[in-house]
Structures are given as structure tokens and as C-alpha cells.
Protein backbone atom coordinates (compact mmCIF):
# COMPACT_ATOMS: atom_id res chain seq x y z
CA UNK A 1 37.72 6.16 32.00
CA UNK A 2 34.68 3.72 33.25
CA UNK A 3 36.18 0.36 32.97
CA UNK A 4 34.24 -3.10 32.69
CA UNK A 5 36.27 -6.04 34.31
CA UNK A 6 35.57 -9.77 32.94
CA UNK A 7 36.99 -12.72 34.80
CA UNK A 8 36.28 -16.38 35.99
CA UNK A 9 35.55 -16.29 39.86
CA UNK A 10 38.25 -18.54 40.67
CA UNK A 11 40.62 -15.47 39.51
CA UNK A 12 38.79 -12.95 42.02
CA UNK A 13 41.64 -12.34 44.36
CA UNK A 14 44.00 -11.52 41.63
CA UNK A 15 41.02 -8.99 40.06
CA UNK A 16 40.65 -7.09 43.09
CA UNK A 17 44.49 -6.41 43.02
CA UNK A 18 44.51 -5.48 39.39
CA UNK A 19 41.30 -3.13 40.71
CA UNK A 20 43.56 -1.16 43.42
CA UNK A 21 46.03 -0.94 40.52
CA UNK A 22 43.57 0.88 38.21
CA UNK A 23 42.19 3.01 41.25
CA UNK A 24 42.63 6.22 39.13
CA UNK A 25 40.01 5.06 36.89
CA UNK A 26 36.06 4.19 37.38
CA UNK A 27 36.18 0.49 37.94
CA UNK A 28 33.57 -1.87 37.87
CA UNK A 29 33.33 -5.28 38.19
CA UNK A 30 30.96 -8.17 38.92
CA UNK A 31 30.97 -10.05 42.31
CA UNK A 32 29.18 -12.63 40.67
CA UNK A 33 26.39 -13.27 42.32
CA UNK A 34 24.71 -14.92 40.18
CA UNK A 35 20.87 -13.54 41.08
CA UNK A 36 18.72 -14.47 38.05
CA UNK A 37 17.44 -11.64 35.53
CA UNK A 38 18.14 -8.62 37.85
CA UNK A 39 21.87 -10.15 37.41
CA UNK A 40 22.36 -10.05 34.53
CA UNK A 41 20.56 -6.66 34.01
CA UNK A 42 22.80 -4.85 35.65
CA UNK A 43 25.39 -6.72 34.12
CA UNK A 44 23.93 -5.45 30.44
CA UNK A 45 23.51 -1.63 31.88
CA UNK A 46 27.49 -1.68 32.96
CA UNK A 47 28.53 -2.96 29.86
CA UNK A 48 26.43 -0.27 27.93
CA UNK A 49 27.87 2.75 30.22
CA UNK A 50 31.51 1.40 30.28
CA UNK A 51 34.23 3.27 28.01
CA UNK A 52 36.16 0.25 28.21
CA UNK A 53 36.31 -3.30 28.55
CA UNK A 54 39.31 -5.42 30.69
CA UNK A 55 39.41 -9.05 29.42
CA UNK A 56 41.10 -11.17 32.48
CA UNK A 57 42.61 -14.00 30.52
CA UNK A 58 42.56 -17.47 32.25
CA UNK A 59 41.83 -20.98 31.23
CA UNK A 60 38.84 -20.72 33.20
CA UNK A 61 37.38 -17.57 31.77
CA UNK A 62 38.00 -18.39 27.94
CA UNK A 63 35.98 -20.67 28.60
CA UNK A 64 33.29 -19.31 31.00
CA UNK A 65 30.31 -18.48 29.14
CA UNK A 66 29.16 -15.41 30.74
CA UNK A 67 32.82 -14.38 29.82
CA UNK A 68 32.29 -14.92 26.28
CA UNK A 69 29.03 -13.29 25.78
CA UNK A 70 30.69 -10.32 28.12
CA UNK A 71 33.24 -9.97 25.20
CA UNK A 72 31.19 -10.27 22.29
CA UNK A 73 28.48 -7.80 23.98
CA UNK A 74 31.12 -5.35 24.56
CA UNK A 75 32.49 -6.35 21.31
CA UNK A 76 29.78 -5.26 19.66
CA UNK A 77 29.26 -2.04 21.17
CA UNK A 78 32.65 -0.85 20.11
CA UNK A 79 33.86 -0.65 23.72
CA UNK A 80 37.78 -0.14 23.95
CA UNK A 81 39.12 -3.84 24.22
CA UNK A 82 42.20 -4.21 26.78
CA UNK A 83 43.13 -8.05 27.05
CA UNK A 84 44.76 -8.70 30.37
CA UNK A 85 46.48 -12.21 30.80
CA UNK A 86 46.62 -13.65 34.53
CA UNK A 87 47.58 -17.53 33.33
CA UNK A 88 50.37 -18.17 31.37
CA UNK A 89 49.07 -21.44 30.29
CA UNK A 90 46.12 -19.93 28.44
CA UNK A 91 44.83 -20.46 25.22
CA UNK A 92 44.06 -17.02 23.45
CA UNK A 93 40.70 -16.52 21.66
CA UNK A 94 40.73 -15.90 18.03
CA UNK A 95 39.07 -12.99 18.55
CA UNK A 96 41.65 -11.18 20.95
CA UNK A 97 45.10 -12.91 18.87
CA UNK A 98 45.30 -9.45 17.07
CA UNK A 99 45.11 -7.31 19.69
CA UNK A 100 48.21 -6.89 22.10
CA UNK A 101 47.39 -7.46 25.88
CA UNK A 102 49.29 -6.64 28.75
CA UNK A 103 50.75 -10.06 30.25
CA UNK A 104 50.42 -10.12 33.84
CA UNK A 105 50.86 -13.70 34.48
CA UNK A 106 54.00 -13.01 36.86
CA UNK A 107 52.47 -10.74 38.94
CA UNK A 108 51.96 -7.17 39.04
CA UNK A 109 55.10 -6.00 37.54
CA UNK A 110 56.12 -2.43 36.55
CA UNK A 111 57.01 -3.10 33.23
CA UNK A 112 53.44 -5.20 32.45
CA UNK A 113 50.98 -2.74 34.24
CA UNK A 114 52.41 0.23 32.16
CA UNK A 115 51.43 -1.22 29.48
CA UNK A 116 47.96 -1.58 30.49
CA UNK A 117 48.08 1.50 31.78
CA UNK A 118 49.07 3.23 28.59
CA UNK A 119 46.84 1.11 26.38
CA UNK A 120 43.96 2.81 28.40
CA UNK A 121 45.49 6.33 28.39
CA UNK A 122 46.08 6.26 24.96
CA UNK A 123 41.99 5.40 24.81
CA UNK A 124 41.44 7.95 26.42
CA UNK A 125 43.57 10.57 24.13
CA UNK A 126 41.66 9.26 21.12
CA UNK A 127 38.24 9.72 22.91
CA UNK A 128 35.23 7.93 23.06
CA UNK A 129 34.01 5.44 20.33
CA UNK A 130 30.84 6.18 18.63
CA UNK A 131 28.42 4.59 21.66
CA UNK A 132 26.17 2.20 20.40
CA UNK A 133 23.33 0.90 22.37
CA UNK A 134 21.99 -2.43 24.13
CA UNK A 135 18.88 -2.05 22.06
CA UNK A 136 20.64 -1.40 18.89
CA UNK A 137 21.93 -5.52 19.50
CA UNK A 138 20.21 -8.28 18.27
CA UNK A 139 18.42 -9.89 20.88
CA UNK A 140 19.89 -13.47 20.89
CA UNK A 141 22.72 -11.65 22.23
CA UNK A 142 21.51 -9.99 24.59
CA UNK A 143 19.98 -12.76 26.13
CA UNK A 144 22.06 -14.18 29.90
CA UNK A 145 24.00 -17.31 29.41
CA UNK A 146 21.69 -20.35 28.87
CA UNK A 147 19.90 -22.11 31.82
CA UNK A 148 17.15 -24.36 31.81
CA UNK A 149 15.45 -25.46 34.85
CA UNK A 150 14.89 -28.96 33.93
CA UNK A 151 18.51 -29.75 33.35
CA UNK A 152 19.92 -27.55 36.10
CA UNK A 153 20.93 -30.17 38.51
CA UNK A 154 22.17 -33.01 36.54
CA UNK A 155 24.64 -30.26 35.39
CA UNK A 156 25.47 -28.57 38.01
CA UNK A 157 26.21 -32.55 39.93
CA UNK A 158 28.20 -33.12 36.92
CA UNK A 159 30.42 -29.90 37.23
CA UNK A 160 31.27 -30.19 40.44
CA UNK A 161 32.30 -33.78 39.58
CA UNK A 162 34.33 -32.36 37.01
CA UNK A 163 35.62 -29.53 38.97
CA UNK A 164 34.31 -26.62 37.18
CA UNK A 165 32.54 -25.00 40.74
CA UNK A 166 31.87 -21.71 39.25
CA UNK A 167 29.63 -23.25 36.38
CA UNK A 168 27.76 -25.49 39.14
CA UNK A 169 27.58 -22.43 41.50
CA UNK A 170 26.16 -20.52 38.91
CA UNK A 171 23.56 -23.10 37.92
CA UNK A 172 22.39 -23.75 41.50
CA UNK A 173 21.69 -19.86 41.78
CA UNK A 174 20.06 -19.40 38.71
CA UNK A 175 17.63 -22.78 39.81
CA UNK A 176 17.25 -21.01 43.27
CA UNK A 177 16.42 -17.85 41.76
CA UNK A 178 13.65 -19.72 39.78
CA UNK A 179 12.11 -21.16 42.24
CA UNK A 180 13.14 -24.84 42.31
CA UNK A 181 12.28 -27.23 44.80
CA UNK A 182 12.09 -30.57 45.25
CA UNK A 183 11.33 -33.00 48.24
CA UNK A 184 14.11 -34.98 48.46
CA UNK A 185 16.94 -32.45 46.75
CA UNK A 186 18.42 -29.97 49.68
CA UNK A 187 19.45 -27.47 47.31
CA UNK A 188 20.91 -25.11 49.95
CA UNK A 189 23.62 -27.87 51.00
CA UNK A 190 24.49 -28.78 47.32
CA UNK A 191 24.86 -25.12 46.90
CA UNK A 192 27.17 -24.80 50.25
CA UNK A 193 29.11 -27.30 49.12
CA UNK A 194 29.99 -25.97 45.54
CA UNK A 195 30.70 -22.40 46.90
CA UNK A 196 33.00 -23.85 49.87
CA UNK A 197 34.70 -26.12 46.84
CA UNK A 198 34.62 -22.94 44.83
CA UNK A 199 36.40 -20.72 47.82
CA UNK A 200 38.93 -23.24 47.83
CA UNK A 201 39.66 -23.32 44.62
CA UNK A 202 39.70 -19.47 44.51
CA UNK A 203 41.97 -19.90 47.42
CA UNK A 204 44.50 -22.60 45.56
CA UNK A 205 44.85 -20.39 42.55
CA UNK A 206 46.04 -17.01 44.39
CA UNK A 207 48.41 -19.66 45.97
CA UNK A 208 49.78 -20.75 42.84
CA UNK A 209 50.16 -17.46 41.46
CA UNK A 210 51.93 -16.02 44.57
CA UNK A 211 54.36 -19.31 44.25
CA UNK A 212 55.16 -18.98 40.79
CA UNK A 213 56.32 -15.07 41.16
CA UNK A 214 58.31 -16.40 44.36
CA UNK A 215 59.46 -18.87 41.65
CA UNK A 216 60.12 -16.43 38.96
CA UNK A 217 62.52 -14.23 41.54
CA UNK A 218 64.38 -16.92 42.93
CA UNK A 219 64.92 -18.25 39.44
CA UNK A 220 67.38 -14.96 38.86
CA UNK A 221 70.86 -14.15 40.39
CA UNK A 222 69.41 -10.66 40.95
CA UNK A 223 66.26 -11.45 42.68
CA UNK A 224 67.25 -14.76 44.40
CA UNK A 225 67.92 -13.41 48.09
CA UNK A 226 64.87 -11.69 47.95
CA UNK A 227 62.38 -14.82 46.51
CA UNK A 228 64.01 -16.86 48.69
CA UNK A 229 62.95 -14.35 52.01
CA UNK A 230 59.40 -14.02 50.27
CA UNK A 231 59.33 -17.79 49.64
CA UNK A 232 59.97 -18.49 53.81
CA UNK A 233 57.15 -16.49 54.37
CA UNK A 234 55.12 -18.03 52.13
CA UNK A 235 56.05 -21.43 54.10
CA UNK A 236 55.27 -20.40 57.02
CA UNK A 237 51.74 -19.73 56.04
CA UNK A 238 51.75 -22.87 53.19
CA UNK A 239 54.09 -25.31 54.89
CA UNK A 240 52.75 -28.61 52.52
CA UNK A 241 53.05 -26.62 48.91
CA UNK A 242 56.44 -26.25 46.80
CA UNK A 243 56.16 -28.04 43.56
CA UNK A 244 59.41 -26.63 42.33
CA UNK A 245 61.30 -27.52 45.55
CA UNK A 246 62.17 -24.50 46.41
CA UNK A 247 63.19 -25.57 49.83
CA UNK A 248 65.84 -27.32 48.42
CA UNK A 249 66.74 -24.07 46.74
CA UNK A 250 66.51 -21.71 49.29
CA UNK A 251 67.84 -23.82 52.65
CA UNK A 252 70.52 -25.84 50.88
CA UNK A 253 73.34 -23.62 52.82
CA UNK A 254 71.00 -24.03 56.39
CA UNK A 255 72.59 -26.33 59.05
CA UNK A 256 70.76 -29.28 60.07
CA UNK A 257 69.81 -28.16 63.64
CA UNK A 258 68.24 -31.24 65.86
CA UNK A 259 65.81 -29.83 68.32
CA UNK A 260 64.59 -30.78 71.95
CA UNK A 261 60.98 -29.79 73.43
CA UNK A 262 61.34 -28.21 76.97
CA UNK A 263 57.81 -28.42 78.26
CA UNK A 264 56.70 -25.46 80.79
CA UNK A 265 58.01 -25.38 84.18
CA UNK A 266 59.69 -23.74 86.80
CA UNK A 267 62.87 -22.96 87.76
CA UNK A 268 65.02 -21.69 90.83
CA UNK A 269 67.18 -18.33 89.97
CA UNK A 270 69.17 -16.78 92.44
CA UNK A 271 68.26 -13.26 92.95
CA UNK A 272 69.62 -10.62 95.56
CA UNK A 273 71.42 -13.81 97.37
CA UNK A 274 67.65 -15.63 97.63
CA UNK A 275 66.41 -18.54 95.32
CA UNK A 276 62.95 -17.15 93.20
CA UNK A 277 61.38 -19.99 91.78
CA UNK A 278 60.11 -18.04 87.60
CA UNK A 279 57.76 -19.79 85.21
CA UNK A 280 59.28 -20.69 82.16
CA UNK A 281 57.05 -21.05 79.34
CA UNK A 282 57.56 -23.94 76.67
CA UNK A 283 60.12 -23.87 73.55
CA UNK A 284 62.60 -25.71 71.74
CA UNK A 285 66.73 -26.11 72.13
CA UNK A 286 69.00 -26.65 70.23
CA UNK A 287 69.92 -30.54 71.07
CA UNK A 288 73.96 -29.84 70.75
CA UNK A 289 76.05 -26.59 70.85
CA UNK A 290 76.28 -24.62 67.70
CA UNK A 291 79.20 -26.80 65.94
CA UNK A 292 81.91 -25.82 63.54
CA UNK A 293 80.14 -27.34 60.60
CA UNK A 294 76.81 -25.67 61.26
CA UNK A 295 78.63 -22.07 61.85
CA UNK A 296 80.78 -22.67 58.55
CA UNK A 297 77.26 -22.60 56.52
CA UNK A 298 76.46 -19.22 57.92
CA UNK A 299 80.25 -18.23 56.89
CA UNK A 300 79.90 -19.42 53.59
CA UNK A 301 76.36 -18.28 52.51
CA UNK A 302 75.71 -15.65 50.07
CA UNK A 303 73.73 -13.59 52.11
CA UNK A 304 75.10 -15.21 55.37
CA UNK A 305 77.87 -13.41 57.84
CA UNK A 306 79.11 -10.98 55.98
CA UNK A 307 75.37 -9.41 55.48
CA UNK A 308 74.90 -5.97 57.45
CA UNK A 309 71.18 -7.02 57.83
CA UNK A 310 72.57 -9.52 60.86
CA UNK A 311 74.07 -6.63 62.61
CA UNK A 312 71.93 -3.45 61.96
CA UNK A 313 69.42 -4.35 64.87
CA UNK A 314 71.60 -1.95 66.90
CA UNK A 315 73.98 0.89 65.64
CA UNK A 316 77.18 0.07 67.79
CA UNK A 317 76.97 -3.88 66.87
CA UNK A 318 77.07 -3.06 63.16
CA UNK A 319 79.49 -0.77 63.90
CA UNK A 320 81.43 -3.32 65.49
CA UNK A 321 81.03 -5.93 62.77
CA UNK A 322 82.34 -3.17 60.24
CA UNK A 323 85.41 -3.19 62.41
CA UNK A 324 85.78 -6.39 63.05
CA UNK A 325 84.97 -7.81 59.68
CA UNK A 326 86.61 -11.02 59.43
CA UNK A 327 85.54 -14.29 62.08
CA UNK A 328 88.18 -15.82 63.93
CA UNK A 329 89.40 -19.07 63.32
CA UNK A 330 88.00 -21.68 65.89
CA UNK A 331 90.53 -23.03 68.36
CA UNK A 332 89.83 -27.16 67.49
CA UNK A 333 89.15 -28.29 63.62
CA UNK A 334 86.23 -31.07 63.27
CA UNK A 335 82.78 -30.86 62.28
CA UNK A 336 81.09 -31.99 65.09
CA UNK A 337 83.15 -29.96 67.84
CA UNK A 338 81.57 -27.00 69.40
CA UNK A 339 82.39 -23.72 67.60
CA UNK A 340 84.50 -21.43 69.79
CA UNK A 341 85.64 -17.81 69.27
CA UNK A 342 82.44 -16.31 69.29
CA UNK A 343 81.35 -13.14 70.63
CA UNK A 344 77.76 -12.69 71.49
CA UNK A 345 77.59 -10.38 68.55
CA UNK A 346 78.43 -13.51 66.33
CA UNK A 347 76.05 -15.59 68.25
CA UNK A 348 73.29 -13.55 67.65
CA UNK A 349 73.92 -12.99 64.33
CA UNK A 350 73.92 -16.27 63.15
CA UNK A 351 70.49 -16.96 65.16
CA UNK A 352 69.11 -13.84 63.09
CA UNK A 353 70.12 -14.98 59.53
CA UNK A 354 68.77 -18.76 60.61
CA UNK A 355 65.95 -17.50 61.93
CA UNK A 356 64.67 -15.19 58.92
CA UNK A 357 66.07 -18.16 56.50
CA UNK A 358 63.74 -20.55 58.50
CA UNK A 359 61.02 -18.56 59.54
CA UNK A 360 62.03 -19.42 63.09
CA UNK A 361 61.94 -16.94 66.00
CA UNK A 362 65.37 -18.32 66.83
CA UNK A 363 68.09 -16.44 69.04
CA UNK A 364 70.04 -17.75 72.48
CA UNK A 365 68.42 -18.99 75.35
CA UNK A 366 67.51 -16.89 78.23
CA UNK A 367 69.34 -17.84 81.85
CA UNK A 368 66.00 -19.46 83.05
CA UNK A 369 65.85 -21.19 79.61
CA UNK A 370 69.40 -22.63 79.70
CA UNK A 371 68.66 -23.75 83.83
CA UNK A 372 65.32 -25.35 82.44
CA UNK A 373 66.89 -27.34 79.97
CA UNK A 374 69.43 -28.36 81.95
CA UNK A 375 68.17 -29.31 84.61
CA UNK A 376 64.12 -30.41 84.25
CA UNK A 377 61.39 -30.53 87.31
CA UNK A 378 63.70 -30.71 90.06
CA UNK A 379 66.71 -28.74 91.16
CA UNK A 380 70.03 -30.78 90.20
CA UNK A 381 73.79 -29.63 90.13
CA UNK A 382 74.32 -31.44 87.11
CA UNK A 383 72.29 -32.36 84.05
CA UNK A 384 72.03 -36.34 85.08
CA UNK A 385 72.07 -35.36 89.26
CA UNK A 386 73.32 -34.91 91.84
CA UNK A 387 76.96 -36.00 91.86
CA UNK A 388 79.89 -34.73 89.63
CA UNK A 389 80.83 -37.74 87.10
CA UNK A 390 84.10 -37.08 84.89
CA UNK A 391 82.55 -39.56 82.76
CA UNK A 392 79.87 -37.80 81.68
CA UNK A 393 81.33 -34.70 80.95
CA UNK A 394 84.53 -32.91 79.25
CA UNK A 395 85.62 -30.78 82.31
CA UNK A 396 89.36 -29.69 83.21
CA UNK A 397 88.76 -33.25 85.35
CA UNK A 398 88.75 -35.20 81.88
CA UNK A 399 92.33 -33.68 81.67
CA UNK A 400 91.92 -33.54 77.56
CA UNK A 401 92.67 -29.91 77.09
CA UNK A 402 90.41 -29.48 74.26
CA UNK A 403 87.13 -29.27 73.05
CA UNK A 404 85.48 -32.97 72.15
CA UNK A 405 82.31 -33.61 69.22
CA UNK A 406 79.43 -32.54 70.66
CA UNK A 407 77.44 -35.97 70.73
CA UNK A 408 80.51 -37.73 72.52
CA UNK A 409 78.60 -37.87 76.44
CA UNK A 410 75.37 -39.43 76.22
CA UNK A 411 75.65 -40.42 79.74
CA UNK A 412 75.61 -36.45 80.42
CA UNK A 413 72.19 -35.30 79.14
CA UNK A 414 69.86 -33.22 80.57
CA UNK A 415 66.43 -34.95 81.27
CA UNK A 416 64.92 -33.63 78.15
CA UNK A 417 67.99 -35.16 75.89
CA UNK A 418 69.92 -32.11 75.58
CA UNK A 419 74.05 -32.27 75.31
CA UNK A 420 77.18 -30.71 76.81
CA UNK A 421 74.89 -28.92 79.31
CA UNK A 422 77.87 -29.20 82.07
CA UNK A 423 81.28 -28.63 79.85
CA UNK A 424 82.86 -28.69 76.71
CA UNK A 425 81.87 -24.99 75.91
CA UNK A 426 80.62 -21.95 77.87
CA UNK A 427 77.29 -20.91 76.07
CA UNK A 428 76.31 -17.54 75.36
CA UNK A 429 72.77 -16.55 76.93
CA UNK A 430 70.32 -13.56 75.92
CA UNK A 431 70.44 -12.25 80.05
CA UNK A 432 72.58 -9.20 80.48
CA UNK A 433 73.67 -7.48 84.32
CA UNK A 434 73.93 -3.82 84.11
CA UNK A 435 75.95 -1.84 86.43
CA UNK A 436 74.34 -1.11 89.98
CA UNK A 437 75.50 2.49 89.87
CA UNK A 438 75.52 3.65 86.12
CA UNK A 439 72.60 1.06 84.68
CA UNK A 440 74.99 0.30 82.10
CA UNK A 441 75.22 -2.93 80.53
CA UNK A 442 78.18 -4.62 82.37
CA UNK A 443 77.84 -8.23 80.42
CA UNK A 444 76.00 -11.41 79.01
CA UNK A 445 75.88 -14.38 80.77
CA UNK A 446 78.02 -17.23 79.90
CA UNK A 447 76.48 -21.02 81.44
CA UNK A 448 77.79 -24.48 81.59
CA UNK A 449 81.30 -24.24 82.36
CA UNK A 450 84.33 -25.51 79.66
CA UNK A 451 86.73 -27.88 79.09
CA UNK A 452 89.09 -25.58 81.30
CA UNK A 453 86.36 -25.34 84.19
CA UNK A 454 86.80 -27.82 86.84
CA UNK A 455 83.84 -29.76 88.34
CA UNK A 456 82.78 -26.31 90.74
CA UNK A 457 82.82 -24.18 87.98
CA UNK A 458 80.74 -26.50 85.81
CA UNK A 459 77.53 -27.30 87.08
CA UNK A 460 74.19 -25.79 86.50
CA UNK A 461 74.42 -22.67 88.97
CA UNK A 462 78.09 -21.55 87.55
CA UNK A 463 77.89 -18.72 85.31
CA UNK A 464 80.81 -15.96 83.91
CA UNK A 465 79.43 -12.07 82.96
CA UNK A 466 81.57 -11.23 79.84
CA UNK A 467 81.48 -7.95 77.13
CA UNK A 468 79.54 -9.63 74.12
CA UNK A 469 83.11 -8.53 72.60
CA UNK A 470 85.03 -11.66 74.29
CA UNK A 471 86.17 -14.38 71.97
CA UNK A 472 87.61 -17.25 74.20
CA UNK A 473 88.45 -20.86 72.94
CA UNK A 474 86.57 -21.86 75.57
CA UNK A 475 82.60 -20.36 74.28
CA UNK A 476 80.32 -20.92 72.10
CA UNK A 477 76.57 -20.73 72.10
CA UNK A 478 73.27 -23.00 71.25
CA UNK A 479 69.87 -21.86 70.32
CA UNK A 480 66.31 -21.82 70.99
CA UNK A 481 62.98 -21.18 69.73
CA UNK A 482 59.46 -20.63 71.66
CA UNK A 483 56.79 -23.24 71.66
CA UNK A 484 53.36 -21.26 70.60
């Protein structure tokens, strides 16, 4: 079937989707260009060689003129008639209340296009309508939407003050098509600036209709896990727009992770028995170690550790989660102590449900990362310098046999502000050492020495190679981000 699409401009993303949709059928539709007579010729010979017409319902095109006399044309030519609603919020014409349209006003749904899409097959099966002619219409009809010259201006200043940018865009064509000019009027800027406001507009809508189906699915039990995923994407490319909060919604079970900038810089890593100074680019780090609070919201949430998609990056890790499905308990109770007991499986798992939850590239820090944190510009044994300070630290030296809250040693940070760099907690880092012989994978790399460690086994250089499968008291893990 040759099908005529009607819509307001503004709504021309969401047409060209509903377009691919009907791509079984011949679909035309106008790009509105808005070129004077030749326009709206061709706009007359469509509607004459159409089978049927597709009414895009918005507020903007029940009231668009060219919209209206689109309809009645078609109207009158007996055209099939298949209303299509985009915007819930709009008003139905009087002349479309007694026909049933297919309401696509939350999104291209299966059980909405079907209904289009049998409305037009069932079109079809009846066949074509007697055809009527363009000439057999009376001519007032026929005629484009009004313009007059002497009056295009004024009216096209006052609807862009008014915000209606496809009526003034369409005005300042149909003048330039005419021929205006004037000496002090540049019409070509006047006519930038209403198709840039126009573009934006265009722009805000598809926004707003992309939002509200995000809306729609997080709305629902069912759907929720999945709007909320589609709704971090949609932050991360519309970070300032969420009328309905949906932040709220959607991160209430995130930890509240406080972040320090590492700037780029070098570092020294020992290699072969030598020092090799590596670049390490810019990114964030977590300012504390992972703490029991912050890993209970990943134990509690719906779609948190108990997820498969956390594990499935790697057959023998889900594997290993599926046998080892419960966490254990961490060694020291408070909120703001490091959590312990984590393998690196856990570790990573956590930074891949915070990450996709926050649209963060988040995961552990590499072994330059961690060094470059801890240690800034110049090469330091200890976060603060160069001499071991019990104070500043909760080593075996501190003699408390446990782990303490992570913001207890402000004397002990790093020169970019970061925490427990030398005790507490081991960390968990993304570098691995594989087996000289076999090129297996031997380990990860554990950093910062414990509350067990004493001084020598705490400072910057110190590091363990463990199976990601170890669980000690003694671990846990922070993250990181890059800076791009």
C-alpha cells in the first residue's frame, strides 16, 4: 500500500522510526521544506496517488495548518484514514473521534504497531476506494496554507516569540521563496535562527518521548531492572534531564562513593629486578576502601550480587559464583570499616554492577594506578614520606588486631587525599603474574599491607600474589575510574 505520512516537524525523529516500522509498505512523507508552490505541488500529487493516509497525532500537528488541510484533502478523496497518536496529551479532532487509531504515545510497542499494522492490511483486503481526483476538489481547498507577503514577518517574529518555530520557519521560506527583501531585515539570520530553535525543539521532544518510555518501564515490577539500565544510558548522554526523578528511583540502593582525581604522571615499577619509570594516564579513586556499608547495598539489591550478569564475563568465574553462592560474613561489624572476605571475583563483581548502575567504567585499580595514588610525583615509602609513623596508619605496629573505619588516619593520606593507602586492608588490584614456565595465571596482586602487616610489609612497594579465590580478614579492595 502507498502510504501518505502527516506530522508537525518537531515530531520528525519519531516519524522516521514509525517509517522503518512500515518498511514493507510504499512510504512517503514530507521533509518539509517548505519551497513555495513547487512544495506544495508535490505535496497535492502524493496525496492524490496515496492509497492511504497516516495522521501523526500531536499537539503540534492538530494544530498545524498544513496538517489540517493534509487531512481534509485526503479526506476528501476517500483515502484510507489511519490515525496514529505520538502525544498522549493530545486533543483529538472531531473529525478523527470516530475512528480508532493506533496509540503509540509509549513508544513503539508490539501490541500498538499491530494494530496499525492490521488497520492497513485489512485496507488492503477490502481494496482500493473509488479514487477521486485533485481536480474533482473544489479549489479553495486545494489551495497551500495561507501566506501573505505583507504580513509574513510580523508573524513569523511573533511565532518564534511564542515558540511555535515550525509556523515561523515555514513563513520565512514561503517569504524567501517570494522574493522578499528588505534593506535593513537579514532574512537569512532570522531564518537560521528559527530552524536552529526549531532543531532544538525537534531535539527536546525525541528526548521527552525516549524519557517517558524509560518512565513507563521503570514504573512496572516487570520492566523496572531493565528502564532503570536504559534510563543510565540515557544519563549519560542527558545528564541535566529527569523530571520524574528517576535517579532517585534507580540509584537509591548505590553506595555513596567519594572520589579523588589522580592527575597523569609517572611512576617507578620494578620489573626483572630494575625500576621502569610507566606513564600513568589520569582517573579517579575511590577516596576510602570499599566499606561494609557500601558492599551491603550491592548484597541487598534486587539485581545486585546474586545477578549472574556480574559473573558471566568469564565461564569459570560464573562457575565459581554458582558454587560459591553465598558471601562470607566480614571479619569486623561497622559501617565505615573496610569490607574484608573478598575474593577478587567479589571485587570485581561489585565494580561491574556499580559501574553499569552508574554508567561508570569502574573496576580495581591497576598496580601502577594503586603506586600513583599512593604515592604522587615523587617516589615515597609511605603515602605522607619517607619515614614509617604508627600514627598514621593501622599496621600490626598499632597493636589493635583489627580492622579500624576507614576515615580514622587523616594524618596518613596520600598526596592526592586518598585513605588507608599503607594498612588497614590489603587491596585487590586488576595486575595478574602468570607462571614463567606454563603462562598460566599464578595470581592478582594484593597492595598496601594490613592490620597484621608490620611497618616492612606495609609500605608502597609491598605487594602479596594471591588466587582471586582467597578470602582473608585481612583484604578488601577500592575502585577506580579513568579520567577522559
Amino acid at each position: 500500500m502507498r502510504l501518505f505520512i502527516s506530522y508537525a516537524r518537531v515530531d520528525q525523529p519519531y516519524c522516521i522510526q514509525i517509517v522503518e516500522t512500515l518498511d514493507v509498505h510504499e512510504v512517503w512523507f514530507d521533509h518539509r521544506m517548505h519551497a513555495g508552490q513547487k512544495w506544495w505541488d508535490e505535496i497535492l500529487r502524493q496525496l492524490s496517488e496515496c492509497d492511504g493516509f497516516i495522521y501523526l497525532l500531536s499537539p503540534d500537528s492538530v494544530e498545524s495548518l498544513y496538517c489540517q488541510k493534509e487531512f481534509a484533502i485526503a479526506q476528501s478523496l476517500g483515502k484510507f484514514i489511519f490515525p496514529v497518536l505520538i502525544k498522549g496529551d493530545t486533543p483529538i479532532p472531531d473529525a478523527l473521534k470516530d475512528i480508532q487509531y493506533a496509540d503509540l504515545s509509549n513508544g513503539l510497542d508490539a501490541r500498538a504497531v499491530k494494530l496499525l499494522l492490521n488497520s492497513i492490511y485489512m485496507a488492503e483486503r477490502q481494496g482500493q476506494q473509488s479514487a477521486r481526483s485533485t481536480a474533482s476538489l473544489p479549489s479553495t481547498l486545494l489551495k497551500p496554507p495561507p501566506f501573505d507577503p505583507r504580513t509574513a514577518i510580523p508573524e513569523a517574529a511573533e511565532a518564534l516569540d511564542q515558540g511555535d518555530f515550525d509556523r515561523a520557519v515555514f513563513l520565512l521560506k514561503q517569504a524567501q521563496a517570494h522574493g522578499y527583501e528588505s534593506r535593513f531585515i537579514n532574512l537569512a539570520a532570522m531564518l537560521e535562527e528559527a530552524e536552529a530553535a526549531l532543531n532544538y525543539q525537534t531535539y527536546v521532544r525525541e528526548i521527552e518521548r525516549e524519557y517517558d518510555n524509560i518512565v513507563a518501564l521503570v514504573r512496572q515490577k516487570r520492566t523496572y531492572r531493565l528502564g532503570c539500565e536504559a534510563f543510565m544510558q540515557f544519563r549519560a548522554n542527558v545528564p541535566d534531564y529527569d523530571p520524574q526523578n528517576l535517579a532517585a528511583i534507580c540509584l537509591q540502593t548505590l553506595p555513596d562513593i567519594e572520589w579523588c582525581d589522580i592527575p597523569t604522571g609517572k611512576v617507578l615499577v620494578e620489573q626483572n629486578g630494575s625500576p621502569l619509570a610507566q606513564t600513568v594516564e589520569a582517573f579517579r579513586i575511590s577516596k576510602y576502601p570499599i566499606t561494609n556499608a557500601q558492599y551491603r547495598a550491592f548484597l541487598e539489591a534486587p539485581d545486585g550480587y546474586y545477578d549472574d550478569r556480574w559473573w558471566s564475563y568469564a565461564p569459570h568465574i560464573l562457575q565459581w559464583h554458582r558454587d560459591n553462592p553465598t558471601p562470607m560474613e566480614p571479619a569486623f561489624a561497622g559501617d565505615w570499616h573496610p569490607r574484608n572476605n573478598i575474593t577478587w571475583y567479589e571485587a570485581m563483581a561489585f565494580c561491574k554492577w556499580l559501574g553499569t548502575k552508574s554508567g561508570l567504567p569502574i573496576t580495581l585499580p591497576s598496580e601502577t594506578q594503586w603506586i600513583r595514588a599512593a604515592q604522587g610525583d615523587w617516589p615515597r615509602p609511605f603515602p605522607w614520606g619517607k619515614k614509617f609513623d604508627a600514627s598514621r596508619c593501622n599496621t600490626r605496629e598499632s597493636g589493635l588486631r583489627s580492622t579500624t573505619p576507614v576515615n580514622c588516619y587523616a594524618g596518613g593520606i596520600s598526596p592526592y587525599g586518598v585513605f588507608d593507602m599503607t594498612g588497614n586492608v590489603w587491596e585487590w588490584c586488576t595486575t595478574w603474574r602468570k607462571d614463567a614456565s606454563t603462562h598460566n595465571e599464578v595470581g592478582r596482586m594484593v597492595r598496601g599491607g594490613s592490620f597484621v602487616s608490620p611497618q616492612d610489609r606495609s609500605d608502597i612497594n609491598s605487594f602479596f600474589i594471591l588466587k582471586p579465590v582467597y578470602r582473608y580478614a585481612s583484604i578488601g579492595f577500592r575502585l577506580v575510574y579513568p579520567l577522559v
